[in-house]
Protein backbone atom coordinates (compact mmCIF):
# COMPACT_ATOMS: atom_id res chain seq x y z
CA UNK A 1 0.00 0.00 0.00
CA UNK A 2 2.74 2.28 0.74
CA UNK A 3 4.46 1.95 -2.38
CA UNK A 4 1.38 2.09 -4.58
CA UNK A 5 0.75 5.82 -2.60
CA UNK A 6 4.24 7.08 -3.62
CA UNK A 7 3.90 5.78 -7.05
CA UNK A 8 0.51 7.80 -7.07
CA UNK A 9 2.28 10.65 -5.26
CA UNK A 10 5.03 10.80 -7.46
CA UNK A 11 2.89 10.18 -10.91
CA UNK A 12 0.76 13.62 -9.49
CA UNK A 13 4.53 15.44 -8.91
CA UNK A 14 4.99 14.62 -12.35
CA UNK A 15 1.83 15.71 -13.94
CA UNK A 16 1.79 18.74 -11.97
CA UNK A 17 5.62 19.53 -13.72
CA UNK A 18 4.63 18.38 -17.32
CA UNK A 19 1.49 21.15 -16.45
CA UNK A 20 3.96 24.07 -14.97
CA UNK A 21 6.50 23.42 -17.96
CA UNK A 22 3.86 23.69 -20.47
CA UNK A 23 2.64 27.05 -18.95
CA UNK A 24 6.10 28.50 -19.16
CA UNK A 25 6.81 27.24 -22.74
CA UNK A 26 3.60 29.03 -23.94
CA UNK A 27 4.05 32.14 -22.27
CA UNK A 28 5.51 35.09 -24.75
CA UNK A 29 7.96 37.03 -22.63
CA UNK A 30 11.22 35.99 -21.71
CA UNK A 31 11.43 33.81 -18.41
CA UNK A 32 15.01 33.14 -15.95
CA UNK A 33 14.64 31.09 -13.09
CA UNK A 34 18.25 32.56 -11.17
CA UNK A 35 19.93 30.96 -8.18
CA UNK A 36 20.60 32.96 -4.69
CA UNK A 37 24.32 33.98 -6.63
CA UNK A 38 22.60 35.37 -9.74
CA UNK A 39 23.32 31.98 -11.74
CA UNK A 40 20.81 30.85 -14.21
CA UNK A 41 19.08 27.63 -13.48
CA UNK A 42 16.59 27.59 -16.68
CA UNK A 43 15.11 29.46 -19.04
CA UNK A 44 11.93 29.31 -21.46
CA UNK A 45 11.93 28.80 -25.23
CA UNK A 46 10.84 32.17 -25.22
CA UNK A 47 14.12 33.73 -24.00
CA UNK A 48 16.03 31.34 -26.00
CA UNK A 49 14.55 32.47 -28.79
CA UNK A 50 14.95 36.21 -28.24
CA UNK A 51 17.99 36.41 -27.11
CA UNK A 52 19.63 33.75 -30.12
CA UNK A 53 21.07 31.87 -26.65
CA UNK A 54 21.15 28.08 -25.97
CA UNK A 55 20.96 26.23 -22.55
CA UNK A 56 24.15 25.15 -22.49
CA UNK A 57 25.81 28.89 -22.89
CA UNK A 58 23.41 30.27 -20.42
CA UNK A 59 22.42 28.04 -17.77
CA UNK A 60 24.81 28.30 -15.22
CA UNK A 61 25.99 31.09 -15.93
CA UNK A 62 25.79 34.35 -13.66
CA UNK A 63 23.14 36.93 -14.98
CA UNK A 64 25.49 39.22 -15.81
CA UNK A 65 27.80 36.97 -17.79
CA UNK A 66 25.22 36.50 -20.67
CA UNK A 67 25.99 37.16 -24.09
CA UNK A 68 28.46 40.59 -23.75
CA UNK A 69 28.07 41.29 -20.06
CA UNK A 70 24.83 43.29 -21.79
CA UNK A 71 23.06 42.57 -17.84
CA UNK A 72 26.07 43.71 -16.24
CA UNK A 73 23.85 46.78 -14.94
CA UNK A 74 24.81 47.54 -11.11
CA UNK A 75 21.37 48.75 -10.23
CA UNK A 76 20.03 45.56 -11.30
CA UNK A 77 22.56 43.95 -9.83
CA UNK A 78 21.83 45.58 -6.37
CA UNK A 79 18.03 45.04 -7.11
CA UNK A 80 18.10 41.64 -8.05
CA UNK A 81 20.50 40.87 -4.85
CA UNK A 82 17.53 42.37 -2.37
CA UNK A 83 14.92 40.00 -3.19
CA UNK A 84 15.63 36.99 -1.56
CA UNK A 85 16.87 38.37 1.77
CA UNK A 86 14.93 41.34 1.62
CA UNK A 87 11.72 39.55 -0.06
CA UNK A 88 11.62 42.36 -2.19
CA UNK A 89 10.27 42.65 -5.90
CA UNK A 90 11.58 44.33 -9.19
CA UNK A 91 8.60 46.23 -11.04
CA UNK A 92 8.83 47.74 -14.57
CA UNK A 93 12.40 48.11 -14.16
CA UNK A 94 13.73 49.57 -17.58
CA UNK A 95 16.36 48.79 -19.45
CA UNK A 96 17.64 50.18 -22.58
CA UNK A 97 20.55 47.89 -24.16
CA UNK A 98 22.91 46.48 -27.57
CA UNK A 99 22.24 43.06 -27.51
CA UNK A 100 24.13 40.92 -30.33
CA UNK A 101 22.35 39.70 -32.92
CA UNK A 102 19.14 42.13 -31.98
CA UNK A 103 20.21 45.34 -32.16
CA UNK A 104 19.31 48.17 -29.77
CA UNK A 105 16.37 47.11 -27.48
CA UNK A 106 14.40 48.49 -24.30
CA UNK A 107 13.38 45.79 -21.86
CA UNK A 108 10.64 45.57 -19.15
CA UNK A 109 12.03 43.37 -16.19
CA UNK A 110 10.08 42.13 -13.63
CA UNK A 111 11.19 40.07 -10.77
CA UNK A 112 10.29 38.24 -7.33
CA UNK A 113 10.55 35.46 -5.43
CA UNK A 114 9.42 31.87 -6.38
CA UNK A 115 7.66 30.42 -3.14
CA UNK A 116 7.67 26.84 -2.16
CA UNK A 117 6.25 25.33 0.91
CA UNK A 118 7.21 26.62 3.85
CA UNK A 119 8.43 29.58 2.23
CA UNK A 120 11.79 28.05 2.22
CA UNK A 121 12.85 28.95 -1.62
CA UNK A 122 15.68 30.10 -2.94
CA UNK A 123 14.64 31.07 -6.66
CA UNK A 124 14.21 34.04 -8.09
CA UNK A 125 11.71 34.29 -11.64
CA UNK A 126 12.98 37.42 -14.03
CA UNK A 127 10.59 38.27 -16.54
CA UNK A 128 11.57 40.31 -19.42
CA UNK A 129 9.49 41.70 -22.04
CA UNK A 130 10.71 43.63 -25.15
CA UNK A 131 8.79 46.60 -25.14
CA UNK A 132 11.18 48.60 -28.19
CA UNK A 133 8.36 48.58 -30.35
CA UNK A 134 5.73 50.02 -28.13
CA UNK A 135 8.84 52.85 -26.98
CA UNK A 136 8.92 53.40 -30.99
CA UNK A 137 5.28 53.30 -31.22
CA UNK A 138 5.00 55.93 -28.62
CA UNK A 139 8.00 58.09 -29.75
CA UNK A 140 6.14 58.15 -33.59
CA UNK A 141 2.83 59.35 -31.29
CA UNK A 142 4.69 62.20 -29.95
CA UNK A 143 6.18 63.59 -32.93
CA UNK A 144 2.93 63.11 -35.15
CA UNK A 145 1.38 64.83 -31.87
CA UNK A 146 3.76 67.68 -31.87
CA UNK A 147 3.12 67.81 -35.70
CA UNK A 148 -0.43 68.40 -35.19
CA UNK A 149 0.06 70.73 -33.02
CA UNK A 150 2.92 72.91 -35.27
CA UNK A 151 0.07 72.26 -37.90
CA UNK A 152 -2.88 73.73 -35.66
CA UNK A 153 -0.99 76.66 -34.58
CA UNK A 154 0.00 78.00 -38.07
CA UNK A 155 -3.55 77.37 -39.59
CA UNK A 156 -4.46 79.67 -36.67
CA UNK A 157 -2.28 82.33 -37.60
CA UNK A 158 -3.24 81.93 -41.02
CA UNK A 159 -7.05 82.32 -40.41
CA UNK A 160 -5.96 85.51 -38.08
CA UNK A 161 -4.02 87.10 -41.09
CA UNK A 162 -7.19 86.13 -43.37
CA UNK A 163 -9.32 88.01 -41.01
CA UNK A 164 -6.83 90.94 -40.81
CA UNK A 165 -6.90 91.56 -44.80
CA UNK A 166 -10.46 90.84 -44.67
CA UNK A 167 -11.36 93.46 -42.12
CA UNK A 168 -8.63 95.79 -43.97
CA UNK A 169 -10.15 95.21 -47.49
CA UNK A 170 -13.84 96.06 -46.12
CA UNK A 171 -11.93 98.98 -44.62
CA UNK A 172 -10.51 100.12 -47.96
CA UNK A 173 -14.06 99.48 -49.85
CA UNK A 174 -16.17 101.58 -46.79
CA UNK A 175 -13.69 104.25 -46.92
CA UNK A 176 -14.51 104.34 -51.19
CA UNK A 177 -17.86 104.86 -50.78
């Protein structure tokens, strides 16, 4: 009996991985799971992917290590340091980096602590979402906003100079008569 319970116990552990994994693989934005030093212990296909990286050049590896030292950022550093003694969190921290391969890039990172029973973990998850295309998006807003705006302001003048030789030319014709 005891044997068939952890065989049932073990076949749920197992399910309940399979189910987590899959999560992770379908989620879009870039997923580290990092060790108390800052070492990477996995990653999704997702950051994989983005980041033209394979497990066995980034797991491992301290955060700041990957690819050119491009997460070599001391206030991330610090921040990222904080959250497992200080269970502190990283929100909509911004980054604006050269990555190889990518180009130029601004990243949203996210971070916390992964709990386990008993609160005795010692993960942290790092999310990090490419958000250059929304900064670009929102740059092109501002300058077709400021646009407008340089558009607005000399159709303004332009009606107020109408008006002027308007009002002048009835002048002119009242004075005629």
């Amino acid at each position: 009996r005891e044997i068939t319970r952890r065989k049932r116990a073990e076949s749920r552990i197992q399910e309940a991985r399979r189910y987590a994994e899959s999560i992770i693989e379908t989620v879009q934005v870039a997923l580290l799971v990092l060790s108390p030093e800052l070492k990477v212990r996995s990653a999704n296909k997702t950051f994989y992917e983005t980041f033209c990286r394979n497990p066995q050049e980034t797991e491992g590896q301290f955060i700041y290590e990957l690819g050119n030292r491009q997460w070599d950022i001391p206030r991330l550093r610090v921040l990222l340091e904080e959250i497992l003694p200080k269970n502190t969190s990283i929100e909509d921290f911004e980054v604006e980096r050269d990555f190889e391969n990518l180009g130029s890039r601004t990243m949203l990172l996210n971070a916390r602590r992964l709990y386990r029973r008993k609160g005795k973990t010692m993960l942290i998850l790092l999310s990090i979402q490419d958000i250059s295309q929304l900064r670009l998006q929102q740059e092109r807003i501002r300058l077709d906003q400021e646009r407008i705006a340089d558009l607005t302001e000399e159709l303004l003048m332009a009606e107020e100079r109408e008006r002027r030789r308007i009002a002048v030319d009835l002048h002119d014709s009242v004075g005629q008569i």
